[in-house]
PDB file of N, CA and C in Angstrom:
ATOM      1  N   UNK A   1     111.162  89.309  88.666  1.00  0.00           N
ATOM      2  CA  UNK A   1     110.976  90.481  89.493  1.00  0.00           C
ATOM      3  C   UNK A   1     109.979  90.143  90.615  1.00  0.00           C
ATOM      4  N   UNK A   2     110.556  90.648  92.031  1.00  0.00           N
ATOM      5  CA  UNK A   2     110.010  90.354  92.940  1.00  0.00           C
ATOM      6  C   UNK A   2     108.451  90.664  92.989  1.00  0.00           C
ATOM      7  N   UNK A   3     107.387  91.190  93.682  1.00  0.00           N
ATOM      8  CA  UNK A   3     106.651  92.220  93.484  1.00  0.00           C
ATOM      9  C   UNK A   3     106.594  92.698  95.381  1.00  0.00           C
ATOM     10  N   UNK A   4     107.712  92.665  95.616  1.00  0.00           N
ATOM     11  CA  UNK A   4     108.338  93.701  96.927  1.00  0.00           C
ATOM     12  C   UNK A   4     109.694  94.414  96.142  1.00  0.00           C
ATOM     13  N   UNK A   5     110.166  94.096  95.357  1.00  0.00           N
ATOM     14  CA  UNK A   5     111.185  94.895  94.538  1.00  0.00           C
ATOM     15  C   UNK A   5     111.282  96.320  95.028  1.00  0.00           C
ATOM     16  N   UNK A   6     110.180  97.131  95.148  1.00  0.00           N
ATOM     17  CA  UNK A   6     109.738  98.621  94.959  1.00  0.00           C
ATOM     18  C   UNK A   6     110.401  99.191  96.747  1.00  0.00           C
ATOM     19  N   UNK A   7     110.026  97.753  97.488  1.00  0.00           N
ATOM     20  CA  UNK A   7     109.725  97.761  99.252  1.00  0.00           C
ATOM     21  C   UNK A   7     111.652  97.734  99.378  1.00  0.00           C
ATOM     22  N   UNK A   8     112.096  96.759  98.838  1.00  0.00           N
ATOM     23  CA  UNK A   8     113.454  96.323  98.739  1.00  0.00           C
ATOM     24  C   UNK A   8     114.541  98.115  98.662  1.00  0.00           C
ATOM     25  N   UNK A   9     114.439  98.310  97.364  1.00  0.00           N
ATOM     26  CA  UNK A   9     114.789  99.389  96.656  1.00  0.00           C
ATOM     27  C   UNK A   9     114.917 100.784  97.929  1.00  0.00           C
ATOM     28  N   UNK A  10     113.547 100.535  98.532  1.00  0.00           N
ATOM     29  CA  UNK A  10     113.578 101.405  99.322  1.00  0.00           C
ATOM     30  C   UNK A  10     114.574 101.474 100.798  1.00  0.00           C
ATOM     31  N   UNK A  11     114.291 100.373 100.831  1.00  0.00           N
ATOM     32  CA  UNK A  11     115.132 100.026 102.220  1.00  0.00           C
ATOM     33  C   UNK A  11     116.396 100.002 101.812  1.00  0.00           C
ATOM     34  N   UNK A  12     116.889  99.941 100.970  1.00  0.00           N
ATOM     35  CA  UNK A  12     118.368 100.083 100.362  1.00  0.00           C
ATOM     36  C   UNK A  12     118.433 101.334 100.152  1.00  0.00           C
ATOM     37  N   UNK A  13     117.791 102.319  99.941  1.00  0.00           N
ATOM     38  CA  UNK A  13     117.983 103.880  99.996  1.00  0.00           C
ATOM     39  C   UNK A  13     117.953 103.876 101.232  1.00  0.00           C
ATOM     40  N   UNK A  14     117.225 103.398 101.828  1.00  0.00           N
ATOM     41  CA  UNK A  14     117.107 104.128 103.456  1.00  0.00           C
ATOM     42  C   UNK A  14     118.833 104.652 103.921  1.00  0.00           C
ATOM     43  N   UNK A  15     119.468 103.514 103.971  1.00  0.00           N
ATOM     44  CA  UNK A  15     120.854 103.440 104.397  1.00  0.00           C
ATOM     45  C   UNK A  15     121.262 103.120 105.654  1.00  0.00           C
ATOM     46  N   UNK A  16     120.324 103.705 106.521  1.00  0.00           N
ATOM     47  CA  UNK A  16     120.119 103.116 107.877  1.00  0.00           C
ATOM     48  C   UNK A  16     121.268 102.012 108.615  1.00  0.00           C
ATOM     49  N   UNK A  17     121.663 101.978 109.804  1.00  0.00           N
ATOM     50  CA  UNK A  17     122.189 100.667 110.519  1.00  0.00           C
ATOM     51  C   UNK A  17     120.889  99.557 110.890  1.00  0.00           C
ATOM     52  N   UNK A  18     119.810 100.209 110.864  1.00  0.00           N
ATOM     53  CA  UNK A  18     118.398  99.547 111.710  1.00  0.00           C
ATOM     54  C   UNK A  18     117.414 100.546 111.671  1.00  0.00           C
ATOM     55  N   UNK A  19     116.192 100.070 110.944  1.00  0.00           N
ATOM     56  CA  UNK A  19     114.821 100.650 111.091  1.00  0.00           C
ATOM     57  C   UNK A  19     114.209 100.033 110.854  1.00  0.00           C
ATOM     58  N   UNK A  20     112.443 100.853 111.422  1.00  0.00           N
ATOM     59  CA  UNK A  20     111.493 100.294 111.355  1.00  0.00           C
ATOM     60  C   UNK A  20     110.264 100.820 110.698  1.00  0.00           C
ATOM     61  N   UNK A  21     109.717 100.109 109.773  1.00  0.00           N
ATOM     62  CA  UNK A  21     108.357 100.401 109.213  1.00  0.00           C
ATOM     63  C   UNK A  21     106.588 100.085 109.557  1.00  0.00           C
ATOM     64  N   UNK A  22     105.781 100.520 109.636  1.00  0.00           N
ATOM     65  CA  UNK A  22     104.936  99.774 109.707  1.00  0.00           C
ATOM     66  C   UNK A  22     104.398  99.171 108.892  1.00  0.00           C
ATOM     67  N   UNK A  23     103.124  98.169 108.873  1.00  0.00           N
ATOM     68  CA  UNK A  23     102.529  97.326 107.778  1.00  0.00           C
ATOM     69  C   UNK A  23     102.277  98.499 107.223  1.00  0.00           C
ATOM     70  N   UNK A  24     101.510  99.780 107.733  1.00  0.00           N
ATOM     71  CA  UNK A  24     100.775 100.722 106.358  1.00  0.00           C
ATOM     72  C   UNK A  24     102.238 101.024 105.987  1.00  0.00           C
ATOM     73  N   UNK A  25     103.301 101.572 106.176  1.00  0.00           N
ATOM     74  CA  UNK A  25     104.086 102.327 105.543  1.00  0.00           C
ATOM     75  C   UNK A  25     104.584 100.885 104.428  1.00  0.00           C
ATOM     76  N   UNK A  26     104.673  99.856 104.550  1.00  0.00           N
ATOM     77  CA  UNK A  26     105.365  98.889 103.644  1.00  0.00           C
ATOM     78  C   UNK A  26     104.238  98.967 102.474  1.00  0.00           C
ATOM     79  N   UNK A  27     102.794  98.947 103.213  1.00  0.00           N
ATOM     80  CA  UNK A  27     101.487  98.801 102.046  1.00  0.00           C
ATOM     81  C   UNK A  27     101.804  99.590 101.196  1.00  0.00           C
ATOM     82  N   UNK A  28     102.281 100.962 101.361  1.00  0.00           N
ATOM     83  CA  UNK A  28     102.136 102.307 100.625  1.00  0.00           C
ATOM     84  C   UNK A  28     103.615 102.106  99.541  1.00  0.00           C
ATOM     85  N   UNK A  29     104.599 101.679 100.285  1.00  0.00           N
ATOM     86  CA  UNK A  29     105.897 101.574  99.720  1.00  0.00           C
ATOM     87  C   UNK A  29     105.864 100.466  98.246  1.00  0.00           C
ATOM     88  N   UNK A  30     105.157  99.191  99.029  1.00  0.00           N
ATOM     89  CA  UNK A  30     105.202  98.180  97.827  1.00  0.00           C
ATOM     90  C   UNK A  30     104.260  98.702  96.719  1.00  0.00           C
ATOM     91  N   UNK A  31     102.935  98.968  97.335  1.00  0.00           N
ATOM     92  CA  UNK A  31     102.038  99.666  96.637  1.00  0.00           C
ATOM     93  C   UNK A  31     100.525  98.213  96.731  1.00  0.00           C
ATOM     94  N   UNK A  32     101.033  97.162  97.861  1.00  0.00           N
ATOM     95  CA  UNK A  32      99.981  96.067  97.618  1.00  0.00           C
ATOM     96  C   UNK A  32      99.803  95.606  99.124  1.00  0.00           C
ATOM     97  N   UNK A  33      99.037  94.940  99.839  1.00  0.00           N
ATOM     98  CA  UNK A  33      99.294  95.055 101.182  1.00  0.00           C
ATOM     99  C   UNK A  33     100.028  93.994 101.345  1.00  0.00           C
ATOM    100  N   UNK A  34     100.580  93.825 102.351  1.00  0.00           N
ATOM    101  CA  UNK A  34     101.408  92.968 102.869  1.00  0.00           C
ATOM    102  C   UNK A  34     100.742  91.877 104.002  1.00  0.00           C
ATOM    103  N   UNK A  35     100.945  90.741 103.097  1.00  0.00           N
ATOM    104  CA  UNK A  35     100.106  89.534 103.677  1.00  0.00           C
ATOM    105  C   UNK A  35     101.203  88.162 103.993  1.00  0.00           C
ATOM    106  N   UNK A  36     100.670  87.157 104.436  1.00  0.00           N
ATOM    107  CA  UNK A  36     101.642  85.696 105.024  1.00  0.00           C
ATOM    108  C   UNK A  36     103.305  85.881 103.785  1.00  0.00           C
ATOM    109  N   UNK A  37     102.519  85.972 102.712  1.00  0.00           N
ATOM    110  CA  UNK A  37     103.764  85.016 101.236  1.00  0.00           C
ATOM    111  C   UNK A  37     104.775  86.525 102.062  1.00  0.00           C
ATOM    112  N   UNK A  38     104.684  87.792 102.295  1.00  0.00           N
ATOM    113  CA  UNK A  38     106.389  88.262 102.855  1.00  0.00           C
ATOM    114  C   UNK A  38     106.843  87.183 103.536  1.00  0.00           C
ATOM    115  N   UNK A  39     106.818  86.486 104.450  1.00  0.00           N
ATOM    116  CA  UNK A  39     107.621  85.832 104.913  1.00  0.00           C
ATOM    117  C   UNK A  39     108.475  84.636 104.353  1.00  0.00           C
ATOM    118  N   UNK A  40     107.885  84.689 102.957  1.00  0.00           N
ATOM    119  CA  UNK A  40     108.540  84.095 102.075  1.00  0.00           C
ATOM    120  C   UNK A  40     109.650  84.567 100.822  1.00  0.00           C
ATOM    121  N   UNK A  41     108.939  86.167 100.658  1.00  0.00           N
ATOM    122  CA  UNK A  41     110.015  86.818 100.091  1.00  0.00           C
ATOM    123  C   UNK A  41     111.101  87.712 100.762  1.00  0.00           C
ATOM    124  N   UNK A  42     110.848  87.279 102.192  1.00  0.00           N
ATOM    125  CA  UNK A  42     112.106  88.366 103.158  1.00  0.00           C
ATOM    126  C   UNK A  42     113.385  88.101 102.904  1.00  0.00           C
ATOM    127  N   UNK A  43     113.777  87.038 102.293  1.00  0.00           N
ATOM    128  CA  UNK A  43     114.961  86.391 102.148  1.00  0.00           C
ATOM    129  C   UNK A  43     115.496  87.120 100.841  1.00  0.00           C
ATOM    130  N   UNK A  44     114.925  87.814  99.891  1.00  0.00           N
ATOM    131  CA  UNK A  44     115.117  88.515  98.580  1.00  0.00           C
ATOM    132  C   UNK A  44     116.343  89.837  98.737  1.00  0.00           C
ATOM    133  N   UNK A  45     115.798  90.077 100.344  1.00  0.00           N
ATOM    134  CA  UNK A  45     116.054  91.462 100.516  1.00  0.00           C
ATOM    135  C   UNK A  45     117.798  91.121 101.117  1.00  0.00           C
ATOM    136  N   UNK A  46     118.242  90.202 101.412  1.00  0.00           N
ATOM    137  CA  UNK A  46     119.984  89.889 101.469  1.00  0.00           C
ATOM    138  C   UNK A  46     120.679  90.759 100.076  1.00  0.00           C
ATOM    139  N   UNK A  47     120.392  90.336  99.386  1.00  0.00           N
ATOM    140  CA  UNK A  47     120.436  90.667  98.090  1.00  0.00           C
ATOM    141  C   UNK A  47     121.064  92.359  97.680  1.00  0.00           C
ATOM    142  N   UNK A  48     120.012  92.998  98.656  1.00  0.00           N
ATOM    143  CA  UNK A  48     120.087  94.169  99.006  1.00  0.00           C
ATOM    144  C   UNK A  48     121.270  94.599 100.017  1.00  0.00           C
ATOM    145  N   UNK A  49     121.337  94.265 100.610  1.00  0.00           N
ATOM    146  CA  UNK A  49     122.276  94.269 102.504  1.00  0.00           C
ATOM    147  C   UNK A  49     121.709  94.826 103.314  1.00  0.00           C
ATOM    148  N   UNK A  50     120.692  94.155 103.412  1.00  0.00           N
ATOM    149  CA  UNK A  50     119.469  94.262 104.683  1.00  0.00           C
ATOM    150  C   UNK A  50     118.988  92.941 104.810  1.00  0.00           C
ATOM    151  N   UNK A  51     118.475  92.350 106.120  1.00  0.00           N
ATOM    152  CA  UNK A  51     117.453  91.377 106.151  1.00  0.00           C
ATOM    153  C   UNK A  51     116.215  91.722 107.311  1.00  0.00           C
ATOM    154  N   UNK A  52     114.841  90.948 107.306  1.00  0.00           N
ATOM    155  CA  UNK A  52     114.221  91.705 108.189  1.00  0.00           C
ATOM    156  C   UNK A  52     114.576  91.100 109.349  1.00  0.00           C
ATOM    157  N   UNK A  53     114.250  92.083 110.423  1.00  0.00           N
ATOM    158  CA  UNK A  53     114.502  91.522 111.787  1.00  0.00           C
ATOM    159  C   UNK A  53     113.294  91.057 112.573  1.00  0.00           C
ATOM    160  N   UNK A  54     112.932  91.826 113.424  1.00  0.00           N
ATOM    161  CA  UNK A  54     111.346  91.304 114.318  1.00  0.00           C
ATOM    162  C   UNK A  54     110.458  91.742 112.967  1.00  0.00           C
ATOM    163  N   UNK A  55     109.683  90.692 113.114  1.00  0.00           N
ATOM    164  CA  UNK A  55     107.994  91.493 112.775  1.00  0.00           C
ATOM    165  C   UNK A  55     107.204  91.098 114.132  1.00  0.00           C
ATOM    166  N   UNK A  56     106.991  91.991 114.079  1.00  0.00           N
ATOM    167  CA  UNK A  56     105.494  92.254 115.318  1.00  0.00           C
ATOM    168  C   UNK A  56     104.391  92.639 114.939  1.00  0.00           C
ATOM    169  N   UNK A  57     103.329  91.610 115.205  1.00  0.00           N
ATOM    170  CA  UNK A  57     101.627  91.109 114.657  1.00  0.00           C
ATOM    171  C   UNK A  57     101.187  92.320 115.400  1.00  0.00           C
ATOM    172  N   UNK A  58     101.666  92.579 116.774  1.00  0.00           N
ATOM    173  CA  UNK A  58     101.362  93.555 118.144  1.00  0.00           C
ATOM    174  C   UNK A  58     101.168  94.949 117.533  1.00  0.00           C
ATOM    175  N   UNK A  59     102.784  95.382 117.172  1.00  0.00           N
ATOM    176  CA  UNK A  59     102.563  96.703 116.611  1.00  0.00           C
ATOM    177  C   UNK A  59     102.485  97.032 115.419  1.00  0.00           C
ATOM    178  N   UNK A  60     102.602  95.719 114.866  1.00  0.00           N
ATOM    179  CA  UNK A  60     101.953  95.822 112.965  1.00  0.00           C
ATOM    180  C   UNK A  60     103.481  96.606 112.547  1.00  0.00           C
ATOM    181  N   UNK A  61     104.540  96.221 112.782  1.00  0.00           N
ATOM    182  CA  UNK A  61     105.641  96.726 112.310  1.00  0.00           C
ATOM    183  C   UNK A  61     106.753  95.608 111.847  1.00  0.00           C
ATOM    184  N   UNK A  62     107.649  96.294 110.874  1.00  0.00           N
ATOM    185  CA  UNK A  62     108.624  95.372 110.654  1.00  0.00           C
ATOM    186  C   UNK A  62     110.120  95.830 111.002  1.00  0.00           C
ATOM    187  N   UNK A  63     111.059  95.530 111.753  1.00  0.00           N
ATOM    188  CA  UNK A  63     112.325  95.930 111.474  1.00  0.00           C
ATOM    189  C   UNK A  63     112.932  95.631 110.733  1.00  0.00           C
ATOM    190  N   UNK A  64     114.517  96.235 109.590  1.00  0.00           N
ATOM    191  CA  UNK A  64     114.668  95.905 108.880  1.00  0.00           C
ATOM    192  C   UNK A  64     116.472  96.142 109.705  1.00  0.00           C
ATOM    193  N   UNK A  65     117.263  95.639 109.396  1.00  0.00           N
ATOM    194  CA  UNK A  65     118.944  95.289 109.842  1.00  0.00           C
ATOM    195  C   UNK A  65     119.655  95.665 108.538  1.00  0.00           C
ATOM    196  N   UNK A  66     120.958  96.562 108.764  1.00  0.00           N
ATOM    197  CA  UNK A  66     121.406  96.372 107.440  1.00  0.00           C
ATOM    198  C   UNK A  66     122.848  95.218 107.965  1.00  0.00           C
ATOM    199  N   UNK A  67     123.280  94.096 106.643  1.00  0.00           N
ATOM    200  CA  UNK A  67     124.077  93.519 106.681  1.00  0.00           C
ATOM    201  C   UNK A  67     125.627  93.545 106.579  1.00  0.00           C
ATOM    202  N   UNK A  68     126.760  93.022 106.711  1.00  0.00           N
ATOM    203  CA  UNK A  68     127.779  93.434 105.683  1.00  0.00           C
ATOM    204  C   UNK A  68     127.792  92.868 104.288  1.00  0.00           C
ATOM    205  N   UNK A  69     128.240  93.226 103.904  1.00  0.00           N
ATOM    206  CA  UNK A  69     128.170  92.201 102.206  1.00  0.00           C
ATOM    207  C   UNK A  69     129.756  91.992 102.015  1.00  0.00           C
ATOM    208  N   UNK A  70     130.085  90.534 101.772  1.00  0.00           N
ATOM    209  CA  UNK A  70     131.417  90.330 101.557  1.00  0.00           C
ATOM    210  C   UNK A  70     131.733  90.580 100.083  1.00  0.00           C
TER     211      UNK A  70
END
């Protein structure tokens, strides 16, 4: 189990074509803050049918894309 699982879950409810979160809203979502190792578990979230798109350091936000799934 991931420990973005909770962050994942969510963004798969979202349903969305494309949105965006900020670092606090992901902090609050995962429930831990969000530091370098996401960029290591962003790849989890395919899984889901989403992957992330921009992160921006600027506006402290993340976009998230939803995928197709074959």
């Amino acid at each position: 189990m991931s420990k973005y699982n909770s962050l994942w879950e969510y963004v798969q409810g979202n349903g969305s074509q494309s949105f965006k979160l900020t670092f606090e809203e992901i902090e609050n979502i995962a429930g831990i803050p969000i530091d370098h190792s996401f960029l290591k578990y962003k790849s989890e979230l395919t899984a889901y049918g989403y992957q992330v798109g921009k992160i921006s350091m600027k506006e402290q936000t993340v976009l998230f894309h939803k995928i197709a799934l074959d």
